[in-house]
Structures are given as structure tokens and as C-alpha cells.
PDB file of N, CA and C in Angstrom:
ATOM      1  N   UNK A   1     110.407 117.897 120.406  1.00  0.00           N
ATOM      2  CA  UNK A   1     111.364 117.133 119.631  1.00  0.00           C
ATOM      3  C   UNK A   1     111.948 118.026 118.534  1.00  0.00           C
ATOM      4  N   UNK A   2     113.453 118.109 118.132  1.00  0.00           N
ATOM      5  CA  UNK A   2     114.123 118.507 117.946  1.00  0.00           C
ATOM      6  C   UNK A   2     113.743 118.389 115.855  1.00  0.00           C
ATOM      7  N   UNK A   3     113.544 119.154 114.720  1.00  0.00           N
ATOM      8  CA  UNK A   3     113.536 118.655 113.438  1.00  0.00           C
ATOM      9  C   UNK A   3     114.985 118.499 112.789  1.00  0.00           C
ATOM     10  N   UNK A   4     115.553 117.758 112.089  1.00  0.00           N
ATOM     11  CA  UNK A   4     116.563 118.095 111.278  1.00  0.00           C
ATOM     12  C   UNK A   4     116.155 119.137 110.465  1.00  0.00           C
ATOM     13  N   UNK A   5     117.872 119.609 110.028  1.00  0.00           N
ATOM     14  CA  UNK A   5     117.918 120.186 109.044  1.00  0.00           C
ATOM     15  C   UNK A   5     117.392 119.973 107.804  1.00  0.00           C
ATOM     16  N   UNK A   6     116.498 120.765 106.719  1.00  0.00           N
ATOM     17  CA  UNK A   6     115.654 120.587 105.688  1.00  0.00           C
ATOM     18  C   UNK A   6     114.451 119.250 106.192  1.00  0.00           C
ATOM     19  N   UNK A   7     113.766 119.250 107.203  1.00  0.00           N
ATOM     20  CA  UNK A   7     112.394 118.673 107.669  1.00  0.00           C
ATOM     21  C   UNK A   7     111.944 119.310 107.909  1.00  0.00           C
ATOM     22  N   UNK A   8     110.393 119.056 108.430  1.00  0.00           N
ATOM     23  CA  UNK A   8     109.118 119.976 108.456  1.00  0.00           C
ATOM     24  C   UNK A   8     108.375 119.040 109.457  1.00  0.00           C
ATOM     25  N   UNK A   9     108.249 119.365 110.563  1.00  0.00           N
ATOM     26  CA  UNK A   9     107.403 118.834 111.365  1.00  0.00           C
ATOM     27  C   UNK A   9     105.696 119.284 111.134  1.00  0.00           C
ATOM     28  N   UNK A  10     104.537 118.239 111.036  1.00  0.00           N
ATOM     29  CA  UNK A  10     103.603 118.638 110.578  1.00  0.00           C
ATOM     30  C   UNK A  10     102.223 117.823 111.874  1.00  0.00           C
ATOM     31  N   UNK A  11     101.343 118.140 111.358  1.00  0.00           N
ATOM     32  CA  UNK A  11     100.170 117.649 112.349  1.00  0.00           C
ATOM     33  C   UNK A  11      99.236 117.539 111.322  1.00  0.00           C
ATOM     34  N   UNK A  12      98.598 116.158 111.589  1.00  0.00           N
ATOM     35  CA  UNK A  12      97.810 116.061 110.530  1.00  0.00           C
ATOM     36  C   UNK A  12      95.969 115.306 111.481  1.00  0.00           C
ATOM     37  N   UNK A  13      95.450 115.913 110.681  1.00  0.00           N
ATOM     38  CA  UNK A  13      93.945 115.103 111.514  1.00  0.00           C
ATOM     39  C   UNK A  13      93.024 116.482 111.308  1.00  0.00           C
ATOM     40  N   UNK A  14      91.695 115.904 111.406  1.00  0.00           N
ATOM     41  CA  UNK A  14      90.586 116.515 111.313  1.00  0.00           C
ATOM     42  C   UNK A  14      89.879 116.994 112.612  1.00  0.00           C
ATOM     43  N   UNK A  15      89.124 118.262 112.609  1.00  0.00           N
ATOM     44  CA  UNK A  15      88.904 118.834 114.128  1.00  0.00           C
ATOM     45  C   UNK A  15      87.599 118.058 114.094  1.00  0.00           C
ATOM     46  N   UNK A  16      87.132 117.774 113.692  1.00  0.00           N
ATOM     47  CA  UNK A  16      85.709 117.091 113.645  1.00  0.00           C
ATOM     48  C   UNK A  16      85.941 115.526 114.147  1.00  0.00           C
ATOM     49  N   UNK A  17      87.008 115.041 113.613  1.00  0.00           N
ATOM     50  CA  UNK A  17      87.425 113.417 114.039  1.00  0.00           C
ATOM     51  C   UNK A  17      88.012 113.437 115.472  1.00  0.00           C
ATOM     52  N   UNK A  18      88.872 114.903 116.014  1.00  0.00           N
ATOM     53  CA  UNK A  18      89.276 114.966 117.359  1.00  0.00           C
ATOM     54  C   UNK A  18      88.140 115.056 118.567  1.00  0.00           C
ATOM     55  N   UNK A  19      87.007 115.711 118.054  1.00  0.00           N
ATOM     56  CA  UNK A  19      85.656 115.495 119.108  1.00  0.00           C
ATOM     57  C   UNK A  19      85.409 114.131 118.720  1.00  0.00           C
ATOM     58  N   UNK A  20      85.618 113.409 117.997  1.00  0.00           N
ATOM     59  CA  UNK A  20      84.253 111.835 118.247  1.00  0.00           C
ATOM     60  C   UNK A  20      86.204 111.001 119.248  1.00  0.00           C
ATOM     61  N   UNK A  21      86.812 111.755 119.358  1.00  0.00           N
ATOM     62  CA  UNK A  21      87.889 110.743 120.086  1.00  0.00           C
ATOM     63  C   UNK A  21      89.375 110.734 119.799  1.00  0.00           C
ATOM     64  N   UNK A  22      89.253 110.569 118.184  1.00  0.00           N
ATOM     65  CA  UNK A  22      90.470 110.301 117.699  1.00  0.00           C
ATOM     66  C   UNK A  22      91.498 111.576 117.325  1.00  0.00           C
ATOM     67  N   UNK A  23      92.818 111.300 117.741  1.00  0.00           N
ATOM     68  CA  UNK A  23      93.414 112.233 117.439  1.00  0.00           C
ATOM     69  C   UNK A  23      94.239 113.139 116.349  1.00  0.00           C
ATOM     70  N   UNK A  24      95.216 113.791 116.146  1.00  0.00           N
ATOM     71  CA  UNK A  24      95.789 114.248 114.788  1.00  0.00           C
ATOM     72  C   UNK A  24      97.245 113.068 115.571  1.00  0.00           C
ATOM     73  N   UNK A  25      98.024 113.144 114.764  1.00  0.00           N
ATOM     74  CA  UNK A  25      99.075 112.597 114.485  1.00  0.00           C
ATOM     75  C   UNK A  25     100.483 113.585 113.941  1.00  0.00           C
ATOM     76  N   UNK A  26     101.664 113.681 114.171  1.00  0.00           N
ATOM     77  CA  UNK A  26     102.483 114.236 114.144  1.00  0.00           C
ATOM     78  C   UNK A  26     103.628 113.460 112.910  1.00  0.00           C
ATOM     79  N   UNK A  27     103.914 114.398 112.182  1.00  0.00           N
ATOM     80  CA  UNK A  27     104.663 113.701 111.073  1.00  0.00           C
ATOM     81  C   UNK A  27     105.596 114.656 110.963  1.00  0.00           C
ATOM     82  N   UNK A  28     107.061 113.742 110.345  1.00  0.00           N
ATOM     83  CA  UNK A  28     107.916 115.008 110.069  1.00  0.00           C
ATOM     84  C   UNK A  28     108.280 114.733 108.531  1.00  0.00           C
ATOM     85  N   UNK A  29     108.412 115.512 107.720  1.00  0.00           N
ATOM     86  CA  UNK A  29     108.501 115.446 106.486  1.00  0.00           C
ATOM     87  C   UNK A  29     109.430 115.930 106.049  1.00  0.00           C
ATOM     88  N   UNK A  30     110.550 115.879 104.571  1.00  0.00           N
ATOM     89  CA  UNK A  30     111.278 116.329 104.002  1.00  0.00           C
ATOM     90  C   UNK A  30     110.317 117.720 103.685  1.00  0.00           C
ATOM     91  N   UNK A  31     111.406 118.623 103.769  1.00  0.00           N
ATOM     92  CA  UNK A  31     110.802 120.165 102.976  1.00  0.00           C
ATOM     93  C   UNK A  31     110.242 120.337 101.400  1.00  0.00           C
ATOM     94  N   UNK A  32     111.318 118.981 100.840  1.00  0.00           N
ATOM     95  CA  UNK A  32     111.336 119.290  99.660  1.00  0.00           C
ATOM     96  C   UNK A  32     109.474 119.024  98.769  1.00  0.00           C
ATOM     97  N   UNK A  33     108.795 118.182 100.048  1.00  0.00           N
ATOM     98  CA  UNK A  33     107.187 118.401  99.789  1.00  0.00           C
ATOM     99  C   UNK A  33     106.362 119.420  99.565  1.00  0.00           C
ATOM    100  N   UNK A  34     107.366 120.774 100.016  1.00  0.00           N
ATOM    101  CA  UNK A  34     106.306 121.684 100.283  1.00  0.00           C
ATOM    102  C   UNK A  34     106.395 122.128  98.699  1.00  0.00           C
ATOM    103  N   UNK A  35     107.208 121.928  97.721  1.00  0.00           N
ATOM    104  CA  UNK A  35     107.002 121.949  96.438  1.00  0.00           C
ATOM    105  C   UNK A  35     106.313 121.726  95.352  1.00  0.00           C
ATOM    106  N   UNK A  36     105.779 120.275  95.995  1.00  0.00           N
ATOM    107  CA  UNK A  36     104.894 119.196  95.023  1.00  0.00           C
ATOM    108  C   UNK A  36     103.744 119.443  94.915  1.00  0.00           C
ATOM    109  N   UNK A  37     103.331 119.770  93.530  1.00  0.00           N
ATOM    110  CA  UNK A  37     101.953 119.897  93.800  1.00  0.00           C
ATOM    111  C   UNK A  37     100.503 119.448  94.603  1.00  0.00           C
ATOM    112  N   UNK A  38     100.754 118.211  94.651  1.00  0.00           N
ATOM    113  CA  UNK A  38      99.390 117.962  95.550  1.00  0.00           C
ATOM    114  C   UNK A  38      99.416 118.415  97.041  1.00  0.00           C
ATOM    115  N   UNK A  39     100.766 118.280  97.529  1.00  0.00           N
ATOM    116  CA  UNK A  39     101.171 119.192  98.864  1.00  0.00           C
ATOM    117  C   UNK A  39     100.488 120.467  98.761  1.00  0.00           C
ATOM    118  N   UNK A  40     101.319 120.653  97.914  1.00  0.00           N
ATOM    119  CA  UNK A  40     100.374 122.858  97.517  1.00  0.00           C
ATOM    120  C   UNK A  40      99.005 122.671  97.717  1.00  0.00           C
ATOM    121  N   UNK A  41      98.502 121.443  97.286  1.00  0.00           N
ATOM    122  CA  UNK A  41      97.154 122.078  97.607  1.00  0.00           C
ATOM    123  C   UNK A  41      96.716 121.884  98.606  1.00  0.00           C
ATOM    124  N   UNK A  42      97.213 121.060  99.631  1.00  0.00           N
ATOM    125  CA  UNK A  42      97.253 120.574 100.489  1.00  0.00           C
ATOM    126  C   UNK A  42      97.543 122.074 101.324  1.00  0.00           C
ATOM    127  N   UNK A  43      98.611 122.580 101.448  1.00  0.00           N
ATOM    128  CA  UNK A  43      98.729 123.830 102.275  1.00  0.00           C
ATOM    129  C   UNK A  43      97.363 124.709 101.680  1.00  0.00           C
ATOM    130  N   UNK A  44      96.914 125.028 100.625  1.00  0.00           N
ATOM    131  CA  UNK A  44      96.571 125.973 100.025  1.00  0.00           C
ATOM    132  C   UNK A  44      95.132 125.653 101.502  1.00  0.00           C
ATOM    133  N   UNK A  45      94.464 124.396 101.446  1.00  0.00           N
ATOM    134  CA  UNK A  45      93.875 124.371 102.476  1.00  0.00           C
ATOM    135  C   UNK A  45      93.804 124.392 103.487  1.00  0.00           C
ATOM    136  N   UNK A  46      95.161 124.031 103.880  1.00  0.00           N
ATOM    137  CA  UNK A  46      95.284 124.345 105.634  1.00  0.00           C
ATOM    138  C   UNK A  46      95.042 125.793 105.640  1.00  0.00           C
ATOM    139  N   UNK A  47      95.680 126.719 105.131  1.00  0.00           N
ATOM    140  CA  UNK A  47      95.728 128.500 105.059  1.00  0.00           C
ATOM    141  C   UNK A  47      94.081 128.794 105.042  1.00  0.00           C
ATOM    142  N   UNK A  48      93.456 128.088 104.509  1.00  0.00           N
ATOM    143  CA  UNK A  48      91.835 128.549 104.388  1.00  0.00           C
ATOM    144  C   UNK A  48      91.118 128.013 105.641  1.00  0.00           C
ATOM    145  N   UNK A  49      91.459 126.400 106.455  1.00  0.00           N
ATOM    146  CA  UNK A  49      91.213 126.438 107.445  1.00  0.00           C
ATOM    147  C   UNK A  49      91.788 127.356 108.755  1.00  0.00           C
ATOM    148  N   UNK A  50      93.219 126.973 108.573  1.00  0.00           N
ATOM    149  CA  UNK A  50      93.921 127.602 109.865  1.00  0.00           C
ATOM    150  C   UNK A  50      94.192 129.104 110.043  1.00  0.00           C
ATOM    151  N   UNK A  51      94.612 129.553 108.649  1.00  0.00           N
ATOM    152  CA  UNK A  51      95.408 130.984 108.459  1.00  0.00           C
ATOM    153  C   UNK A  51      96.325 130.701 108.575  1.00  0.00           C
ATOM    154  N   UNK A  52      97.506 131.654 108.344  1.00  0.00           N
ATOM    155  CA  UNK A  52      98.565 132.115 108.438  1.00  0.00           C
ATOM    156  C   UNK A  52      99.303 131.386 109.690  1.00  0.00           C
ATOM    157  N   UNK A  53      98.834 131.329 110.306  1.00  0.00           N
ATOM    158  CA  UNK A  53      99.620 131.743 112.355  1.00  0.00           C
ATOM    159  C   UNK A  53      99.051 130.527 112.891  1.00  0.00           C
ATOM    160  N   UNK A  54      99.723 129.869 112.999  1.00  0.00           N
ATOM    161  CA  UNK A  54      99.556 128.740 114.196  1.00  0.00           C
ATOM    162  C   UNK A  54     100.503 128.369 115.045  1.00  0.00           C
ATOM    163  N   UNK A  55     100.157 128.172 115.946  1.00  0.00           N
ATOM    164  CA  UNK A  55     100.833 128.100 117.322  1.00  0.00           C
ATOM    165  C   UNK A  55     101.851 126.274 117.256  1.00  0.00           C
ATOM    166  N   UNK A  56     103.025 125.871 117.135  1.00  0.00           N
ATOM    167  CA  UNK A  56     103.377 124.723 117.076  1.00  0.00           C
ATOM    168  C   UNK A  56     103.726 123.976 115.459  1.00  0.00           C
ATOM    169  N   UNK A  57     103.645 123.093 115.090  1.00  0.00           N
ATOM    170  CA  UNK A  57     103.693 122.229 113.899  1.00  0.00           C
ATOM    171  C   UNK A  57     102.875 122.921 112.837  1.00  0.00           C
ATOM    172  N   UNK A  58     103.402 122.714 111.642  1.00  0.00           N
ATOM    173  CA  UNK A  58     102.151 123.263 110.667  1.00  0.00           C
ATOM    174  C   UNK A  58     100.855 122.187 110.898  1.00  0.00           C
ATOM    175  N   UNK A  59      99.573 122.656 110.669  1.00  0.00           N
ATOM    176  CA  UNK A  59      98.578 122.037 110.553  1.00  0.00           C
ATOM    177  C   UNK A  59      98.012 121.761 109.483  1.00  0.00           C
ATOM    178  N   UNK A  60      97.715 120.183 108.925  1.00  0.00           N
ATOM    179  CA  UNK A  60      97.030 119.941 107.851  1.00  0.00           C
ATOM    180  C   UNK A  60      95.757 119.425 108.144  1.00  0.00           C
ATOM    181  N   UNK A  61      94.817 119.742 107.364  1.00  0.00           N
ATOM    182  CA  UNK A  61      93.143 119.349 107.779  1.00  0.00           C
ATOM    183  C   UNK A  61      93.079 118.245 107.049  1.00  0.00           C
ATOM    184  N   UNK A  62      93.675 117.399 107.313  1.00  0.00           N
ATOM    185  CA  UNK A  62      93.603 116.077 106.242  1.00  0.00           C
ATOM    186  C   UNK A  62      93.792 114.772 107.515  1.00  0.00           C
ATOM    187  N   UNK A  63      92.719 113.680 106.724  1.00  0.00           N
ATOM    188  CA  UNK A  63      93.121 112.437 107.349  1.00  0.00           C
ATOM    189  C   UNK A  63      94.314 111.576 107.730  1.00  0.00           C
ATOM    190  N   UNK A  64      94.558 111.277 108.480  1.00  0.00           N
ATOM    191  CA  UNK A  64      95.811 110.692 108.536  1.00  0.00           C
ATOM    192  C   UNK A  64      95.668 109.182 107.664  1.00  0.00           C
ATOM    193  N   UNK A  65      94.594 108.907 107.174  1.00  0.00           N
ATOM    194  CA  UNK A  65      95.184 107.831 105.877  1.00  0.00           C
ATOM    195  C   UNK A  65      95.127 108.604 104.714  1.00  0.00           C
ATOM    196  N   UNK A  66      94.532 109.918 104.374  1.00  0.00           N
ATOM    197  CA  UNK A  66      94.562 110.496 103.451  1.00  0.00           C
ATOM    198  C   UNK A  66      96.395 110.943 103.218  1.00  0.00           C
ATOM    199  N   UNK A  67      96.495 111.428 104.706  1.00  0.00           N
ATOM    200  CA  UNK A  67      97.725 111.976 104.366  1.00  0.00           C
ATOM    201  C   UNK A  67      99.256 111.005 103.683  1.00  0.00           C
ATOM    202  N   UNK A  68      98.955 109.836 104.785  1.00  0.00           N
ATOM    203  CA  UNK A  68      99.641 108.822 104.230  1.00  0.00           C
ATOM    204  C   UNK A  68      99.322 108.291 102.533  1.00  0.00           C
ATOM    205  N   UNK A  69      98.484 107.923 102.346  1.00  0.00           N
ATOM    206  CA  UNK A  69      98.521 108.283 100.652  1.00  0.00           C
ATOM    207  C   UNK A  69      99.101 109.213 100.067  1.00  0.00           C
ATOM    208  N   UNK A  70      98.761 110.546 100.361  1.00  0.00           N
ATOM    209  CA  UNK A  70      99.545 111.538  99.797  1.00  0.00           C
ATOM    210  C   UNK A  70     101.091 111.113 100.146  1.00  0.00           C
ATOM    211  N   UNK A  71     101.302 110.934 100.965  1.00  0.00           N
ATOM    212  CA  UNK A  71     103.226 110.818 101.009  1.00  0.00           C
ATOM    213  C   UNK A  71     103.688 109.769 100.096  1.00  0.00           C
ATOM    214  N   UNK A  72     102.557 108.955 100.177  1.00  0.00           N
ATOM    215  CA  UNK A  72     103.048 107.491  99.138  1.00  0.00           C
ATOM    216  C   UNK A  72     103.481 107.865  97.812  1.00  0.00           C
ATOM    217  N   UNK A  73     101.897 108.794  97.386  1.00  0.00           N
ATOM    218  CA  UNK A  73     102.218 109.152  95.988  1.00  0.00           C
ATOM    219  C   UNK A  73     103.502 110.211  95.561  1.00  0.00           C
ATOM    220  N   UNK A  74     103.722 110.953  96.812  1.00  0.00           N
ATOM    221  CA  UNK A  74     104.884 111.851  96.057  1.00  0.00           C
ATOM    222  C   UNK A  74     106.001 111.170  96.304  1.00  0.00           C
ATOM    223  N   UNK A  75     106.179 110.163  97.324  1.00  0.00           N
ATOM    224  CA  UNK A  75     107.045 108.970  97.243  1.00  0.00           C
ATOM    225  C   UNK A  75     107.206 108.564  95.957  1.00  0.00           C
ATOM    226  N   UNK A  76     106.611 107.900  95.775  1.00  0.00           N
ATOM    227  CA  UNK A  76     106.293 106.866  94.142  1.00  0.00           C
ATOM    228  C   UNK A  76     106.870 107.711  92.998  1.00  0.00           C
ATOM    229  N   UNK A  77     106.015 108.897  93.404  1.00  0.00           N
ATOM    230  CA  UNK A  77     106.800 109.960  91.907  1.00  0.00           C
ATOM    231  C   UNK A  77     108.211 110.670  91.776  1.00  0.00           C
ATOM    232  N   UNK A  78     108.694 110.334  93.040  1.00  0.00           N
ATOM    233  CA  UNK A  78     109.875 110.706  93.187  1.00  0.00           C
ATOM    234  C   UNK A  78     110.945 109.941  93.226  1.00  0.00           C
ATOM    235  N   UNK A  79     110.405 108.674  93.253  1.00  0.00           N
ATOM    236  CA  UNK A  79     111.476 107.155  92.665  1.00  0.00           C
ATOM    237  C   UNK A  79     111.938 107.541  91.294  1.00  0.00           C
ATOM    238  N   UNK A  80     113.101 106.745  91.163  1.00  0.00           N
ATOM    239  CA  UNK A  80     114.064 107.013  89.639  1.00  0.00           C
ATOM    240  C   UNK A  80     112.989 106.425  88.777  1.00  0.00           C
ATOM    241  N   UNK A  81     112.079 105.211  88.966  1.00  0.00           N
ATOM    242  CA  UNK A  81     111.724 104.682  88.064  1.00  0.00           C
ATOM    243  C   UNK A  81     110.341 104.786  87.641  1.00  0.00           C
ATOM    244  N   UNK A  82     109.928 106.560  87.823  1.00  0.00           N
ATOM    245  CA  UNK A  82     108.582 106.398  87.887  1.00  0.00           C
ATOM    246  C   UNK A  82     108.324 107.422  86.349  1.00  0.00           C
ATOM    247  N   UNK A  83     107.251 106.725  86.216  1.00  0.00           N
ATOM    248  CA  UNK A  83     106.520 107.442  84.657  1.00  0.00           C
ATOM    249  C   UNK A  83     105.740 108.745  84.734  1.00  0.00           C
ATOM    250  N   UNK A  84     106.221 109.737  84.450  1.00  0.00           N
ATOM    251  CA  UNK A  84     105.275 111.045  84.906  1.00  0.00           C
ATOM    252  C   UNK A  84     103.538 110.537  84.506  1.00  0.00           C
ATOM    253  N   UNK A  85     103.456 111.548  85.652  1.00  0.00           N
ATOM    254  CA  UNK A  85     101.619 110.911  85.481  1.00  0.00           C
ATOM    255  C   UNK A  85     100.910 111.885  86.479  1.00  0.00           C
ATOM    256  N   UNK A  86      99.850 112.844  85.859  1.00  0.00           N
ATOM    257  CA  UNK A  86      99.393 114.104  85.812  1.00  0.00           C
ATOM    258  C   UNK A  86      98.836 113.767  87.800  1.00  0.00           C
ATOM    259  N   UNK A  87      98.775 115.034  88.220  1.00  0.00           N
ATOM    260  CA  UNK A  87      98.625 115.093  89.562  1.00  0.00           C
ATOM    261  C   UNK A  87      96.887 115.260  90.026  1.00  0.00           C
ATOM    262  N   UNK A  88      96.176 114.093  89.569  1.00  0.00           N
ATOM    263  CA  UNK A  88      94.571 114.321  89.780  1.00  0.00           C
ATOM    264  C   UNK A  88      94.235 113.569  90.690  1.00  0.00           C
ATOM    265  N   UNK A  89      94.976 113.529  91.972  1.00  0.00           N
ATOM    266  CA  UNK A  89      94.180 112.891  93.414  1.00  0.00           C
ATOM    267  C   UNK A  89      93.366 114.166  93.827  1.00  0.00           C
ATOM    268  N   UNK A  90      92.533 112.992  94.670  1.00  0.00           N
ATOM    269  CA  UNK A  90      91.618 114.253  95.289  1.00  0.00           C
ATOM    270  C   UNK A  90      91.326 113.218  96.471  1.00  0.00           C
ATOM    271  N   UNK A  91      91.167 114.234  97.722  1.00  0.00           N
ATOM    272  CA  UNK A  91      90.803 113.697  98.702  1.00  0.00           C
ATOM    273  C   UNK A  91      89.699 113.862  99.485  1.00  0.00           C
ATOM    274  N   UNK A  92      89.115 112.913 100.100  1.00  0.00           N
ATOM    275  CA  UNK A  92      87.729 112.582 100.304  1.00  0.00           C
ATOM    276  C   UNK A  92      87.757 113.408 101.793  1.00  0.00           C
ATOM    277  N   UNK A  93      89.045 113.744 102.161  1.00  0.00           N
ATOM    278  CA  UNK A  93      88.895 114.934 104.005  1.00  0.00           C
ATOM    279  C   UNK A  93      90.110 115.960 103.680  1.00  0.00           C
ATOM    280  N   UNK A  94      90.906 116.084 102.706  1.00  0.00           N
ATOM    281  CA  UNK A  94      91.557 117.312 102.563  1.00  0.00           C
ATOM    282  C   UNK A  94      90.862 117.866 101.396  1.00  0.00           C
TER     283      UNK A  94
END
């Protein structure tokens, strides 16, 4: 499948959750995530799991409800009407 212009096709799921069955999930994201801090750290870990070089979609080692939270929140903070408010999620599989 084809990304628009300024998207990021991504893969998200845990290799440990893909042996008991369940799979990763495919997301496509605005680029402008790869900016936001909790994203960053978010890559900062894929690079320590995956490396550099992967074959297909970027890979994130994160839950797919983790990840969906994460999109919520940089959603939320990126609404006109939101109150800055310091970036201290932490996630319980990224």
C-alpha cells in the first residue's frame, strides 16, 4: 500500500506477544510525530531493539494499546485548545 506524501507507515507490536498468537498491526502516521517527544523515545527504542535497517515499515516495540495512547496524547497536545503539560508517560511495553 501506497503512503501519502508527509506519512510514515509504521508496525507496531511486541515479538514476544507475536509467539503467544497475536499480531503487530500496521499504522500510518503523519511525519510530523517523528518530532514529538514521546515519539523520540519511542524510536530511540525501536533503534536499540531493531537497529538501524529494517526490511519494510518502521518497527515499533510497543503495544498496540500502548501505541494508540501514545497517538491520543500527541493528538490531544496538538489540539488548539490544549494546556502545555510536561511529557512524563511511560509505557508499561515500550
Amino acid at each position: 500500500m501506497k503512503v501519502k506524501k508527509g506519512w510514515l507507515a509504521v508496525q507496531v507490536g511486541l515479538e514476544d506477544q507475536e509467539e503467544d498468537g497475536s499480531t503487530s498491526q500496521r499504522f500510518v502516521i503523519p511525519i510530523s510525530y517523528l518530532y514529538h517527544p514521546l515519539f523520540k523515545r519511542l524510536l530511540d527504542k525501536a533503534r536499540e531493539v531493531y537497529g538501524y535497517h529494517t526490511d519494510g515499515p518502521l518497527k515499533l516495540p510497543c503495544s498496540v494499546d500502548d501505541f494508540l495512547h501514545l497517538r491520543w496524547r500527541i493528538e490531544k497536545e496538538s489540539s488548539p485548545h490544549h494546556h502545555h503539560n510536561h511529557h512524563s508517560l511511560n509505557f508499561h511495553s515500550c
